[in-house]
C-alpha atoms as a PDB file:
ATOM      1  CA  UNK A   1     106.087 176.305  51.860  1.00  0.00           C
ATOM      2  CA  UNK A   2     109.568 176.380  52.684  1.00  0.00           C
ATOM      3  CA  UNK A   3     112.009 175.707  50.531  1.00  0.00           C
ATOM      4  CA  UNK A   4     113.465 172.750  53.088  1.00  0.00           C
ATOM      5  CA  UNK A   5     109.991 171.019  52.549  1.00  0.00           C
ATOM      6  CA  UNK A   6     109.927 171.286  48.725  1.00  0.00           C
ATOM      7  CA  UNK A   7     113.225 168.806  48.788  1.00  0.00           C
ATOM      8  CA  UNK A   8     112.212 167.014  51.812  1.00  0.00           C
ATOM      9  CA  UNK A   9     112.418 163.284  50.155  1.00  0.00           C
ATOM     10  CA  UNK A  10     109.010 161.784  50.094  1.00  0.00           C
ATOM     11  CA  UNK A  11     108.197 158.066  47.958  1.00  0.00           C
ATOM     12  CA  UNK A  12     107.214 160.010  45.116  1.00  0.00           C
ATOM     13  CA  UNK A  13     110.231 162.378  44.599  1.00  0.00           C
ATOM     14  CA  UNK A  14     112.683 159.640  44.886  1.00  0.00           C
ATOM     15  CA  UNK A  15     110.987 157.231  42.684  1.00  0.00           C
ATOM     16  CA  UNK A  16     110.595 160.236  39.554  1.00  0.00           C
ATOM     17  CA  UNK A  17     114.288 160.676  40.405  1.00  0.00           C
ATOM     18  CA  UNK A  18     114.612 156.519  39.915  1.00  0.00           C
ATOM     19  CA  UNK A  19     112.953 157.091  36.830  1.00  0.00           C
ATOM     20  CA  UNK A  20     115.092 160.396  35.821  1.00  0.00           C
ATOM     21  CA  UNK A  21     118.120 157.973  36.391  1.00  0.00           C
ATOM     22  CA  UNK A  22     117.110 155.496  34.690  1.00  0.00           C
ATOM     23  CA  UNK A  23     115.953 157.317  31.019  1.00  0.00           C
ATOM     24  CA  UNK A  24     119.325 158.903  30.955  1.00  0.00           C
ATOM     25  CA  UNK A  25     121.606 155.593  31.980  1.00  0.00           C
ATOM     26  CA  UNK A  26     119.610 154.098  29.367  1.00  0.00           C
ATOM     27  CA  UNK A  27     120.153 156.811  26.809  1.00  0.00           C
ATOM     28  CA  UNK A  28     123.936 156.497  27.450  1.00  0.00           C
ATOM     29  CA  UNK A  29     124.104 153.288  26.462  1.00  0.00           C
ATOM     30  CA  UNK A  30     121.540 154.007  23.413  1.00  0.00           C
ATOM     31  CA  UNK A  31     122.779 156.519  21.425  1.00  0.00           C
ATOM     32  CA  UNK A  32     126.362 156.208  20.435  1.00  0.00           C
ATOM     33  CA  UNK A  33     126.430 160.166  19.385  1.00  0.00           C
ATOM     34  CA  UNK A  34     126.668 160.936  23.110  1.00  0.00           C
ATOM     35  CA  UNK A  35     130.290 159.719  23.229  1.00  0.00           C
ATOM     36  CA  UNK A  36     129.853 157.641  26.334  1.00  0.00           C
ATOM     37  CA  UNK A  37     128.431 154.043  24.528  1.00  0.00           C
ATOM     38  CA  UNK A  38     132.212 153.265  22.734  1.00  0.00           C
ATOM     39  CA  UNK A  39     134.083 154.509  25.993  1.00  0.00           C
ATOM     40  CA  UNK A  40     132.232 151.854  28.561  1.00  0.00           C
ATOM     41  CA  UNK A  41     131.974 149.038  26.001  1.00  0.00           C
ATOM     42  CA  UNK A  42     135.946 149.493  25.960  1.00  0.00           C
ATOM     43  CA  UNK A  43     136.043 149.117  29.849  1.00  0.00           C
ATOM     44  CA  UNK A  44     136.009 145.631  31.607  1.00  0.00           C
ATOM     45  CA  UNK A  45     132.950 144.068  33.349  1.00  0.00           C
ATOM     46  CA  UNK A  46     134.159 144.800  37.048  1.00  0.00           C
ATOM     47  CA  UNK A  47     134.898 148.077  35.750  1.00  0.00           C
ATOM     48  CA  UNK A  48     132.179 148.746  33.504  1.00  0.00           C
ATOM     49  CA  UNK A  49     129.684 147.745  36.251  1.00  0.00           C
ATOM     50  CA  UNK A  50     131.690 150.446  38.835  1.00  0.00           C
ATOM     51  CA  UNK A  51     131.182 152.736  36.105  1.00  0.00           C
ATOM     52  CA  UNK A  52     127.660 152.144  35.513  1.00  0.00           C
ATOM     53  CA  UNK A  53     127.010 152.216  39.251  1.00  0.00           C
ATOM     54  CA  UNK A  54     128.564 155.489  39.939  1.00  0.00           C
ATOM     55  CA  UNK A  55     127.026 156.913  36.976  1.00  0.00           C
ATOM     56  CA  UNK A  56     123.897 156.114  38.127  1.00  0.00           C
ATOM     57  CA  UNK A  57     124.450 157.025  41.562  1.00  0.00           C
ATOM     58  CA  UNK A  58     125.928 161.011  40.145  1.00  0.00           C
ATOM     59  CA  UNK A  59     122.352 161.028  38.036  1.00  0.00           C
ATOM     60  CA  UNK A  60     120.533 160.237  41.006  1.00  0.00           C
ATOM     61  CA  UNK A  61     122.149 163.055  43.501  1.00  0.00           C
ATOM     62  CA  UNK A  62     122.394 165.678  40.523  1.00  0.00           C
ATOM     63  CA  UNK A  63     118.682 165.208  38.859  1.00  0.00           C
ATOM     64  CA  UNK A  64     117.497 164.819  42.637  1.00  0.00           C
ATOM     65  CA  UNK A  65     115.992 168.856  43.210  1.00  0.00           C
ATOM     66  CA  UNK A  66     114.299 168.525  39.473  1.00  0.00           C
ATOM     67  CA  UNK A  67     112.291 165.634  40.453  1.00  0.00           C
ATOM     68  CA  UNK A  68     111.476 168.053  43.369  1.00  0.00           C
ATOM     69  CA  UNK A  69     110.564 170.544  41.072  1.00  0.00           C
ATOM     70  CA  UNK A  70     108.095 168.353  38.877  1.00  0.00           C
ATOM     71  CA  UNK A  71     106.638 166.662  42.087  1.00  0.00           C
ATOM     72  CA  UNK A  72     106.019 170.249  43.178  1.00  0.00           C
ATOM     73  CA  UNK A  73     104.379 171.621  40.240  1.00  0.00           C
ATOM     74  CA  UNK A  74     102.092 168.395  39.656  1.00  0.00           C
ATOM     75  CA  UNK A  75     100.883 168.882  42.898  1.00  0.00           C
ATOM     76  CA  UNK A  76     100.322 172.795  42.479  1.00  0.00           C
ATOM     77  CA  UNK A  77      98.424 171.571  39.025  1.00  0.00           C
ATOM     78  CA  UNK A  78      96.179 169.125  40.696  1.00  0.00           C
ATOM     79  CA  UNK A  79      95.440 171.845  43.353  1.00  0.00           C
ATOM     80  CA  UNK A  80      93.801 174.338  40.899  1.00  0.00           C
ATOM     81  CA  UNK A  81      90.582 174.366  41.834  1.00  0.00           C
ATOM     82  CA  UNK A  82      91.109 174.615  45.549  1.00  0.00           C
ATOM     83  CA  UNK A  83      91.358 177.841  47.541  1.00  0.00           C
ATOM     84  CA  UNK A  84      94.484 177.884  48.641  1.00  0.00           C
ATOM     85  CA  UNK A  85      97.549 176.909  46.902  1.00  0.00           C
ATOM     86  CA  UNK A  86     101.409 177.279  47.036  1.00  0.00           C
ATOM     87  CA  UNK A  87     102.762 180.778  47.052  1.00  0.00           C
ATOM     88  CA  UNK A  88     104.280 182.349  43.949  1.00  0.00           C
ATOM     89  CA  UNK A  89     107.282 182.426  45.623  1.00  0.00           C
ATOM     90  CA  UNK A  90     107.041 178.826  45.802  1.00  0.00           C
ATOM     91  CA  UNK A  91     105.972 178.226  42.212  1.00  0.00           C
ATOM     92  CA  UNK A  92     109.260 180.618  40.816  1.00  0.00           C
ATOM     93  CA  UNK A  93     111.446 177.967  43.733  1.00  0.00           C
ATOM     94  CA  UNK A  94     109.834 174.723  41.647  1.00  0.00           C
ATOM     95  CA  UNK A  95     110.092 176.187  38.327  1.00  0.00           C
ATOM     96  CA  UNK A  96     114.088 177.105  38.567  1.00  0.00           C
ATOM     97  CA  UNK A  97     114.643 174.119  39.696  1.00  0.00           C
ATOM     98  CA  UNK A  98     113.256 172.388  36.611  1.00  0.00           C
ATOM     99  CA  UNK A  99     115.106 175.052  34.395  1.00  0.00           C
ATOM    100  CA  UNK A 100     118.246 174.954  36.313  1.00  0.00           C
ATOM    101  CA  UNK A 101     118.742 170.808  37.122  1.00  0.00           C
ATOM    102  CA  UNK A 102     117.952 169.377  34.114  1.00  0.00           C
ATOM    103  CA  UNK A 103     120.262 167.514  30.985  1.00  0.00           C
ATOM    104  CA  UNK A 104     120.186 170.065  28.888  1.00  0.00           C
ATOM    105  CA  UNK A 105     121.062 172.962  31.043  1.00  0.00           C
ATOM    106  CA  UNK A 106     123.722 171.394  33.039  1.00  0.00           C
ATOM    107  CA  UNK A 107     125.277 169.654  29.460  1.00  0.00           C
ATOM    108  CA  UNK A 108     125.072 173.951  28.520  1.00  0.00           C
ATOM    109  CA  UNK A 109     126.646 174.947  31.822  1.00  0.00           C
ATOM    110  CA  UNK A 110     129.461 172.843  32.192  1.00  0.00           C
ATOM    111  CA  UNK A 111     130.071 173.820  28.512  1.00  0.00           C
ATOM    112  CA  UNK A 112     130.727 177.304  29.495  1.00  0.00           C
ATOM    113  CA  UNK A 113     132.940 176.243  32.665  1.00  0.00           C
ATOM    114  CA  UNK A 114     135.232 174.305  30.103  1.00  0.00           C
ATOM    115  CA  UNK A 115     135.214 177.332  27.682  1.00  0.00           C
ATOM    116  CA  UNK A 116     135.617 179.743  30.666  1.00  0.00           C
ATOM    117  CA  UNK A 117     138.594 177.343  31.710  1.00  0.00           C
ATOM    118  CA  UNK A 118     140.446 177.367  28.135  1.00  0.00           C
ATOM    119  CA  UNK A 119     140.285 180.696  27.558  1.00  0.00           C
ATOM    120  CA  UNK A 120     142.000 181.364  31.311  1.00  0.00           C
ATOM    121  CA  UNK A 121     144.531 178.671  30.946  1.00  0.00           C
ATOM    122  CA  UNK A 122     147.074 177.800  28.194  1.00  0.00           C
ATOM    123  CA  UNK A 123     149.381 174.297  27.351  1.00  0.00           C
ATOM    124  CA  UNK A 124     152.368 173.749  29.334  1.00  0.00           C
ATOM    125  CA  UNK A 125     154.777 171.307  29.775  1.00  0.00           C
ATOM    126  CA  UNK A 126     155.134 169.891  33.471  1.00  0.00           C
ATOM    127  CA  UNK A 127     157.723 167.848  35.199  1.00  0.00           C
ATOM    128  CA  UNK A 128     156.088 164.987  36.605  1.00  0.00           C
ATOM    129  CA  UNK A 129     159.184 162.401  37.527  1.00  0.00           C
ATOM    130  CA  UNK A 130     163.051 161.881  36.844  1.00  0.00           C
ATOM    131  CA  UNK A 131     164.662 159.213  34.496  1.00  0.00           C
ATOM    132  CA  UNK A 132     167.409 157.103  36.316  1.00  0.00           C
ATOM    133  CA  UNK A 133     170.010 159.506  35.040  1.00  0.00           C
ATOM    134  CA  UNK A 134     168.695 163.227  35.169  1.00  0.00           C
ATOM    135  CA  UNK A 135     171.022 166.006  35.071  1.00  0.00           C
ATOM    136  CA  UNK A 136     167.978 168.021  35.672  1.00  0.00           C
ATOM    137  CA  UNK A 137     167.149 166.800  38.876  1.00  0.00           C
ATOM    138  CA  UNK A 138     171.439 167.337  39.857  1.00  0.00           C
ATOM    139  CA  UNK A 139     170.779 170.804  39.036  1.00  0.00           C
ATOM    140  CA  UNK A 140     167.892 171.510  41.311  1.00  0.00           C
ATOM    141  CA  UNK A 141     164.966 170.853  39.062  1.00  0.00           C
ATOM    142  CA  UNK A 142     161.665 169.679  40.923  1.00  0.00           C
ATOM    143  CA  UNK A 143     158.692 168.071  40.321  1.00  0.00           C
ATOM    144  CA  UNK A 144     155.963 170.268  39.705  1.00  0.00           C
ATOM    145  CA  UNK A 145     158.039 172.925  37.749  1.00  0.00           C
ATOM    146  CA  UNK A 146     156.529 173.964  34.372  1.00  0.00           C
ATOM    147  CA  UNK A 147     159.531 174.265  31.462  1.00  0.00           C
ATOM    148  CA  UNK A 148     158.769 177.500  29.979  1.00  0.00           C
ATOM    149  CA  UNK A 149     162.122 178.211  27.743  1.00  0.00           C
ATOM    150  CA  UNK A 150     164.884 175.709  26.073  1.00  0.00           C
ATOM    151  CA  UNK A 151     168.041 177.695  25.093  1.00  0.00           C
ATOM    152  CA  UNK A 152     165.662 180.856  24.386  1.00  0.00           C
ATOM    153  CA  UNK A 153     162.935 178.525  22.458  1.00  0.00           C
ATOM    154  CA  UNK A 154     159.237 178.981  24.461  1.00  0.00           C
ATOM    155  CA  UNK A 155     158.032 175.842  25.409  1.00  0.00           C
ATOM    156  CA  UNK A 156     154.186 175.943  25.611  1.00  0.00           C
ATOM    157  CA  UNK A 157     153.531 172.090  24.214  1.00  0.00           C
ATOM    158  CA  UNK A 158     154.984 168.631  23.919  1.00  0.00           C
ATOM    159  CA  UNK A 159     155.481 169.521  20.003  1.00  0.00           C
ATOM    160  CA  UNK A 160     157.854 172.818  21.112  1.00  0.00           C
ATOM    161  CA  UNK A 161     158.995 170.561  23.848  1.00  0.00           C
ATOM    162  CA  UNK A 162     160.600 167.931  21.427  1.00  0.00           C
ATOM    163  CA  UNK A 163     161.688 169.990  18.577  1.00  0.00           C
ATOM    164  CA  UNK A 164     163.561 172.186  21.186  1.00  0.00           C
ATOM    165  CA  UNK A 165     165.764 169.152  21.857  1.00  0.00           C
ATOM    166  CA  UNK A 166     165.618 167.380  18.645  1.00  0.00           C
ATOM    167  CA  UNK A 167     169.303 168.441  17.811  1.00  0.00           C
ATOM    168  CA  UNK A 168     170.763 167.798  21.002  1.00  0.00           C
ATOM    169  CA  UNK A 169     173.269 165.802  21.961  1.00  0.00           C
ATOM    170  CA  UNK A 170     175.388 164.203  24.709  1.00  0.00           C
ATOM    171  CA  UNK A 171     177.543 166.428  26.705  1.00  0.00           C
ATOM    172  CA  UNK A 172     175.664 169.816  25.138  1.00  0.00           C
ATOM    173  CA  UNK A 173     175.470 172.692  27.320  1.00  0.00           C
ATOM    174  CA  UNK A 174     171.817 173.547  27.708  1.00  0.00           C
ATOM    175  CA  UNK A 175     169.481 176.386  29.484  1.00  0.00           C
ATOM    176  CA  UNK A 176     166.606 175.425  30.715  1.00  0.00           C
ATOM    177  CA  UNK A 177     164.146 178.438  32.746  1.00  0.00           C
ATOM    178  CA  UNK A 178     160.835 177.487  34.426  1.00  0.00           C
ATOM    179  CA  UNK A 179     158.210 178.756  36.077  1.00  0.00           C
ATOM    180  CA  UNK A 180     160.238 179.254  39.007  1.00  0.00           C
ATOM    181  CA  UNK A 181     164.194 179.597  38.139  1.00  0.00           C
ATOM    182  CA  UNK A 182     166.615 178.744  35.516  1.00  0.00           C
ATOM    183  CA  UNK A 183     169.169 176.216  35.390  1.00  0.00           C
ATOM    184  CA  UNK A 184     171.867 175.653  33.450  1.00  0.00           C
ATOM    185  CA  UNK A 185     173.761 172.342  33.191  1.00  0.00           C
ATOM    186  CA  UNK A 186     175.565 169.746  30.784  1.00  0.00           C
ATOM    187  CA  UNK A 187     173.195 166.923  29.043  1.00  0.00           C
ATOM    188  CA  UNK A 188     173.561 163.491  29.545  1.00  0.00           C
ATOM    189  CA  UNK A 189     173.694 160.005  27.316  1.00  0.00           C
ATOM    190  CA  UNK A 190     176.093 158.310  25.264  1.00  0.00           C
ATOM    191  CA  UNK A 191     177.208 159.450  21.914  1.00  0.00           C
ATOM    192  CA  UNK A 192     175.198 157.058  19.955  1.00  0.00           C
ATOM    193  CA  UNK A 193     171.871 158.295  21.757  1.00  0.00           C
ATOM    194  CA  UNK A 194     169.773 159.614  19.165  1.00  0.00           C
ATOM    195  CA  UNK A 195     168.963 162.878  21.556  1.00  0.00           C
ATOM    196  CA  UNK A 196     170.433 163.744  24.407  1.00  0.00           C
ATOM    197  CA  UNK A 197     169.373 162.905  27.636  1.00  0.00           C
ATOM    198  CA  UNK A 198     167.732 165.880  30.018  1.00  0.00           C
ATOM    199  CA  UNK A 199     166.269 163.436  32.564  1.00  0.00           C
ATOM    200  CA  UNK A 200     162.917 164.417  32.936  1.00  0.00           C
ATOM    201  CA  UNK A 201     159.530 162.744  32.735  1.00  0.00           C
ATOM    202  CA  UNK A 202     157.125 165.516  31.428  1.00  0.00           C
ATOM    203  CA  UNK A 203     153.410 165.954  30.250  1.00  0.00           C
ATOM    204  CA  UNK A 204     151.196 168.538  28.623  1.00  0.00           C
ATOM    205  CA  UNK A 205     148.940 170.098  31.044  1.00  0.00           C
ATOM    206  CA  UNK A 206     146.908 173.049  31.100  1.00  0.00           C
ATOM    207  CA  UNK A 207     148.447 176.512  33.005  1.00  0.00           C
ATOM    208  CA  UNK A 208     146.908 179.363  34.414  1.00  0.00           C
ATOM    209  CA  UNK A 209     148.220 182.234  32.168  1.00  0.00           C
END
């Protein structure tokens, strides 16, 4: 059998796939240690049916090849006592997929992608707009630019990012080098702001190192 004909859809694939679905949008919503139950109940109908539906719909494309896999392997069971059967090639094809595309070893796979991403990336702090008034954006900052250093401090979070300018004040020179240049220029504000004004709309991202 080739492999194109052990995921051809037939009635009975799709509908153990239905069924596949179904158990684990039903387990979502059943056991609040998954995370997901407290998140949706939060959401609105309109957009807690969307979710629901898309959900579903992920389930059913995702889980599709280990329905494929059990369909295969039922029949390959119910075939024993006839001479021929499937091809051990095709067997070690059914079987993977049934290791491979199920819960518990996707839930363990994209576990290792996310631990594979942290340890390859670290915080940063990224310019995503400019205030009104932004004597960053006069001096040639863009959006897009990661703030690495404040006056020699290294910026790698929002909590560096804040106490870096948590004594400045209008009309302060400051030195600010990013991923791509540095700039120097005066702050802005009035002298009754609380911290001086930089002009930049940031947030904490995750960086390649």
């Amino acid at each position: 059998m080739h492999i194109r004909d052990m995921v051809k859809p037939t009635k009975w694939k799709l509908l153990i796939n239905l069924l596949i679905t179904a158990v684990l949008i039903t387990l979502i919503f059943a056991v609040p240690s998954l995370g997901y139950q407290s998140t949706l109940l939060q959401l609105q109908s309109p957009q807690l049916i969307i979710s629901i539906a898309l959900s579903a719909l992920f389930a059913f494309v995702l889980y599709y090849p280990l329905a494929c896999g059990f369909v295969f392997i039922y029949k390959w069971l119910s075939k024993t006592g006839e001479n021929k059967g499937p091809g051990k090639m095709d067997i070690a094809v059914a079987f993977l997929l049934i290791m491979l595309f199920n819960p518990i070893s996707l839930s363990l796979i994209s576990v290792g992608f996310a631990q594979g991403y942290q340890t390859i990336t670290v915080p940063c702090i990224q310019i995503i707009n400019f205030s009104s008034v932004s004597p960053a954006k006069e001096a040639g900052m863009t959006i897009g630019e990661t703030i690495t250093v404040i006056d020699s401090y290294e910026i790698g979070n929002m909590d560096s990012f804040i106490h870096a300018l948590a004594d400045k004040r209008a009309g302060d020179d400051i030195s600010i080098t990013t991923n791509t240049k540095s700039y120097d220029f005066q702050m802005a504000g009035q002298d009754e702001t609380p911290n001086a004004i930089i002009g930049v709309i940031v947030q904490e991202k995750r960086c390649m190192k």
